[in-house]
Protein backbone atom coordinates (compact mmCIF):
# COMPACT_ATOMS: atom_id res chain seq x y z
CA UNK A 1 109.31 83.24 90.29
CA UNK A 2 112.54 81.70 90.37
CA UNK A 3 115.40 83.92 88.59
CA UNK A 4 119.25 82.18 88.87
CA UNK A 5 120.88 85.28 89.62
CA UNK A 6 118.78 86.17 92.93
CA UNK A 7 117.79 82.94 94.09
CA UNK A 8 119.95 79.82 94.95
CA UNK A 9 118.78 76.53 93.06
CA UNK A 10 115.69 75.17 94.86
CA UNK A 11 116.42 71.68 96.36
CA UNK A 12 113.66 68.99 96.44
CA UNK A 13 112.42 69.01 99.65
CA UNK A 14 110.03 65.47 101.42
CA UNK A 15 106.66 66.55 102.07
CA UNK A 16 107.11 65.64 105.46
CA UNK A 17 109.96 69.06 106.02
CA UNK A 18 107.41 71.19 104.29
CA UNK A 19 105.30 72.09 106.55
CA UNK A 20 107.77 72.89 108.70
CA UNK A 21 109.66 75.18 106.77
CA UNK A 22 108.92 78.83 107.11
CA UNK A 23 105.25 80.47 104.45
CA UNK A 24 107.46 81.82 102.00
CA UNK A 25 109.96 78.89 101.47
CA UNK A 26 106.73 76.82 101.59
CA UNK A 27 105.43 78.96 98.82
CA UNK A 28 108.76 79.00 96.57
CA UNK A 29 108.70 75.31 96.90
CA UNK A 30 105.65 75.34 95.00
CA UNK A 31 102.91 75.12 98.22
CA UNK A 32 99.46 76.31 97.09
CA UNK A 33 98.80 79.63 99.32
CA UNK A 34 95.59 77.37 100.51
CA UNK A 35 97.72 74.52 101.52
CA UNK A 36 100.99 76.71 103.38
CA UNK A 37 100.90 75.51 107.17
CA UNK A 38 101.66 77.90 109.94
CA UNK A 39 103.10 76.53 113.29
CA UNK A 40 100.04 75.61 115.86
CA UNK A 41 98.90 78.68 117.39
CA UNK A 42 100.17 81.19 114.42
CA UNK A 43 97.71 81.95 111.41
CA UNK A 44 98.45 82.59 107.93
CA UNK A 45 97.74 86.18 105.95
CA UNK A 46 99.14 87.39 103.03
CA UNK A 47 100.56 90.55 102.38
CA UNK A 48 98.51 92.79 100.56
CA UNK A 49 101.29 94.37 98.37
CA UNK A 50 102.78 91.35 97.02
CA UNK A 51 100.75 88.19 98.22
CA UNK A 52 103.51 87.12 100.11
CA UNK A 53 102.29 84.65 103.03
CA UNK A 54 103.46 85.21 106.65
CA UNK A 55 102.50 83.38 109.55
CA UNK A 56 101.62 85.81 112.88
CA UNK A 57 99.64 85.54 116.21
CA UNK A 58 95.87 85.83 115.74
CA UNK A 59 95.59 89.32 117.31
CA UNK A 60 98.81 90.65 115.36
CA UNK A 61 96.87 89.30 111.96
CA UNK A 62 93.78 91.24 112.55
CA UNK A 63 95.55 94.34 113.80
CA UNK A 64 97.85 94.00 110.37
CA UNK A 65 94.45 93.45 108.06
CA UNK A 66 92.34 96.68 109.66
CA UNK A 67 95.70 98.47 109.24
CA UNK A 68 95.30 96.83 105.01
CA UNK A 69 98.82 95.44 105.33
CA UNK A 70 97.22 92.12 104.87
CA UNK A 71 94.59 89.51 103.84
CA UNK A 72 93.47 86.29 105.04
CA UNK A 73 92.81 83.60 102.83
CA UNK A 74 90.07 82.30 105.98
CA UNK A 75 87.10 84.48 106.00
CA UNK A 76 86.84 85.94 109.40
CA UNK A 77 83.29 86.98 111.17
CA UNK A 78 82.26 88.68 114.43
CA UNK A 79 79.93 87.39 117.19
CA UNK A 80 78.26 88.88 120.34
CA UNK A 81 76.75 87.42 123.29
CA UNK A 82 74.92 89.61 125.67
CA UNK A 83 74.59 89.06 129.37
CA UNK A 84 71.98 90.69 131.48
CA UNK A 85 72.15 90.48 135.69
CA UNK A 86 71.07 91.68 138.18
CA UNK A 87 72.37 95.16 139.11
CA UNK A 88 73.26 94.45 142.95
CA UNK A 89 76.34 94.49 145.19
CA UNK A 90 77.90 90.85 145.06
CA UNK A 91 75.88 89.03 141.94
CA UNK A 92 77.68 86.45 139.91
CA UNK A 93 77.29 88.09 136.97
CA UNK A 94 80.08 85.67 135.12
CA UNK A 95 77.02 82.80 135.98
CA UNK A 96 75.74 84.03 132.15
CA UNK A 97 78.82 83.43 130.23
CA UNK A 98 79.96 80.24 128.71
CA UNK A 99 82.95 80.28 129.92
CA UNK A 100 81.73 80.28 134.02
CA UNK A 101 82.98 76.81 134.30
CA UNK A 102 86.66 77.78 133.83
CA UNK A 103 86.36 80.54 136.59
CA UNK A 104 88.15 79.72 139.59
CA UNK A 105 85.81 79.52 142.17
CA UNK A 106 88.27 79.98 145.09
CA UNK A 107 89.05 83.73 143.84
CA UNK A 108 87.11 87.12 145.28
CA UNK A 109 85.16 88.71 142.39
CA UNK A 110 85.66 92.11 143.70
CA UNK A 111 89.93 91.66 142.90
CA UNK A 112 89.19 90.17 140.01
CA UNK A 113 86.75 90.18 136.93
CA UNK A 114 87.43 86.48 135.60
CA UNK A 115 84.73 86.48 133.35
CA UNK A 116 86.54 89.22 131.59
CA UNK A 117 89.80 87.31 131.38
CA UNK A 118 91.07 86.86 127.87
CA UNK A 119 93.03 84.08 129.18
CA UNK A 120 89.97 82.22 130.49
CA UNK A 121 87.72 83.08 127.42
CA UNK A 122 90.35 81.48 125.06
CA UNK A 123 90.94 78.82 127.14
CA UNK A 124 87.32 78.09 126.78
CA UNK A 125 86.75 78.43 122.96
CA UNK A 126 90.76 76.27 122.15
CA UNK A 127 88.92 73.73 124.57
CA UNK A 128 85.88 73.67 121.96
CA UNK A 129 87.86 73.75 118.94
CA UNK A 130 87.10 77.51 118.44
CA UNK A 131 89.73 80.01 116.85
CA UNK A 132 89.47 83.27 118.63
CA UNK A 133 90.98 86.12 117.34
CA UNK A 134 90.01 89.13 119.27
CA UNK A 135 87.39 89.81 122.12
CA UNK A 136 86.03 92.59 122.97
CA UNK A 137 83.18 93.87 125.68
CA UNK A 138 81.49 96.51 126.82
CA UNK A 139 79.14 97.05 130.10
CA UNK A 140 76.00 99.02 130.43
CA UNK A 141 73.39 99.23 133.10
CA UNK A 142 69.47 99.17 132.03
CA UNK A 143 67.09 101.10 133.82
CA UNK A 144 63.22 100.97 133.86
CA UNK A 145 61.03 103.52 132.43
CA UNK A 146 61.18 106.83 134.72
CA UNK A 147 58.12 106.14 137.33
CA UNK A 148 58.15 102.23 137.15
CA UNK A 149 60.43 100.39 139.61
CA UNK A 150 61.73 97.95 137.82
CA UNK A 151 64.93 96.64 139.02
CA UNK A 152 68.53 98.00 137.38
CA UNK A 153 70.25 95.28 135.14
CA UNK A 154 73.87 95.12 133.47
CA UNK A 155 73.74 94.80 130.32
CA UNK A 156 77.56 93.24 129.07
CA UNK A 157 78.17 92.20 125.51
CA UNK A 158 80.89 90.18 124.74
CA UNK A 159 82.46 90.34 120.94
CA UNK A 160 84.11 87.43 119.29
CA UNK A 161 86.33 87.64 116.43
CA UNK A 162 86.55 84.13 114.91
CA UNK A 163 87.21 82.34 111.43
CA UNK A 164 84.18 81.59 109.41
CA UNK A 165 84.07 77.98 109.77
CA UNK A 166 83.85 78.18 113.51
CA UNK A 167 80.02 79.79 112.52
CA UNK A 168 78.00 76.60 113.63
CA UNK A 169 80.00 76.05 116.68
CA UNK A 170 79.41 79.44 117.72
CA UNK A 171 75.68 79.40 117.06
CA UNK A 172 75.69 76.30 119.37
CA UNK A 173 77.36 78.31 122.11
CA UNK A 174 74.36 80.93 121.94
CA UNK A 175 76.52 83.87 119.72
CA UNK A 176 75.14 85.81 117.27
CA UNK A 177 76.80 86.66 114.00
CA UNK A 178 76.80 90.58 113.33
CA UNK A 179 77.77 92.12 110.13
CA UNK A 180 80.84 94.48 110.43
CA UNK A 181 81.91 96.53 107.26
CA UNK A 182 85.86 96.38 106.25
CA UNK A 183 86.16 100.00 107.90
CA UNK A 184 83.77 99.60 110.46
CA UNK A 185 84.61 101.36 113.74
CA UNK A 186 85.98 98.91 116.13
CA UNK A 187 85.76 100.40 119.06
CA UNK A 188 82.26 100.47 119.11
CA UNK A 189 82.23 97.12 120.59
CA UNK A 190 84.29 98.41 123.20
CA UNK A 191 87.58 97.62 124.87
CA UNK A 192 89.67 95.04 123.87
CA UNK A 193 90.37 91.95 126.31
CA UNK A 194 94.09 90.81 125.99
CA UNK A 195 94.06 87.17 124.91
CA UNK A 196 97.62 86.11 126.56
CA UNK A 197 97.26 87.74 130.32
């Protein structure tokens, strides 16, 4: 709300300089919250005390909403894909993922996990069109019944934190939606994967 005594007089600004201008002077030059523009790579929340829009890295925003500082304006949901390999020294068990086609093949799995590369698995979903969020995996191997040699598999699920109108895209690529609660452990999806290595 515009009061003379704390704010200077609000100049017309061209449509064009809007978007550029930081969320809040967006918003005091009369931007509909749905309509504020963040630079490319930054999304928008809004503070949850005062509705006051702010424009931060993906992971940042979803670290600031489970902490209730914010909101997003986008609904957000959660995906997982689970890959299952062979339990033996050597497999290419990145083969399973989406993503196998941006994995260097010139680099020794045994120095390097590339299939659990942030950097790769955003790579892949920018590529598609895909806002990611967060990621998150965790790795389990599957035995047989006790008595019945059946061969050990590893079991990885991969969790995707994306905006809700990535949902078909993400179907396509053979993720599941899963409901989380607001206050829904995390960490049960296991350890984070660091989306700018």
């Amino acid at each position: 709300m515009y009061n003379p005594l704390t704010f200077p007089a609000l100049q017309a600004v061209p449509p064009d300089l809007l978007k550029t201008l930081p969320p809040l002077e967006q918003s005091e030059h009369g931007v509909m919250a749905k309509n504020i523009t963040c630079n490319k790579g930054l999304q928008l929340i809004f503070k949850a005390k005062d509705s006051s829009p702010a424009c931060v890295h993906p992971g940042t925003g979803q670290k600031l909403i489970e902490r209730g500082w914010g909101n997003m304006l986008t609904p957000t949901v959660w995906f997982r894909y689970t890959v299952l390999d062979p339990f033996e020294s050597g497999s290419n068990a990145h083969q399973g993922v989406p993503w196998s086609n941006y994995i260097p093949t010139n680099i020794s799995e045994t120095a390097y996990k590339p299939w659990f590369n942030g950097t790769t698995i955003r790579e892949y979903f920018t590529n598609h069109g895909v806002t990611v969020l967060e990621v998150r995996y965790s790795s389990y191997l599957l035995a047989g019944p006790e008595g019945v040699s059946t061969p050990t598999q590893l079991q990885t699920d991969f969790y995707v934190l994306t905006l809700q109108n990535d949902t078909s895209q993400m179907n396509q690529f053979g993720f599941k939606m899963i409901n989380v609660g607001p206050r829904q452990d995390l960490s049960l999806f296991g350890q984070i994967l660091p989306l700018n290595n």
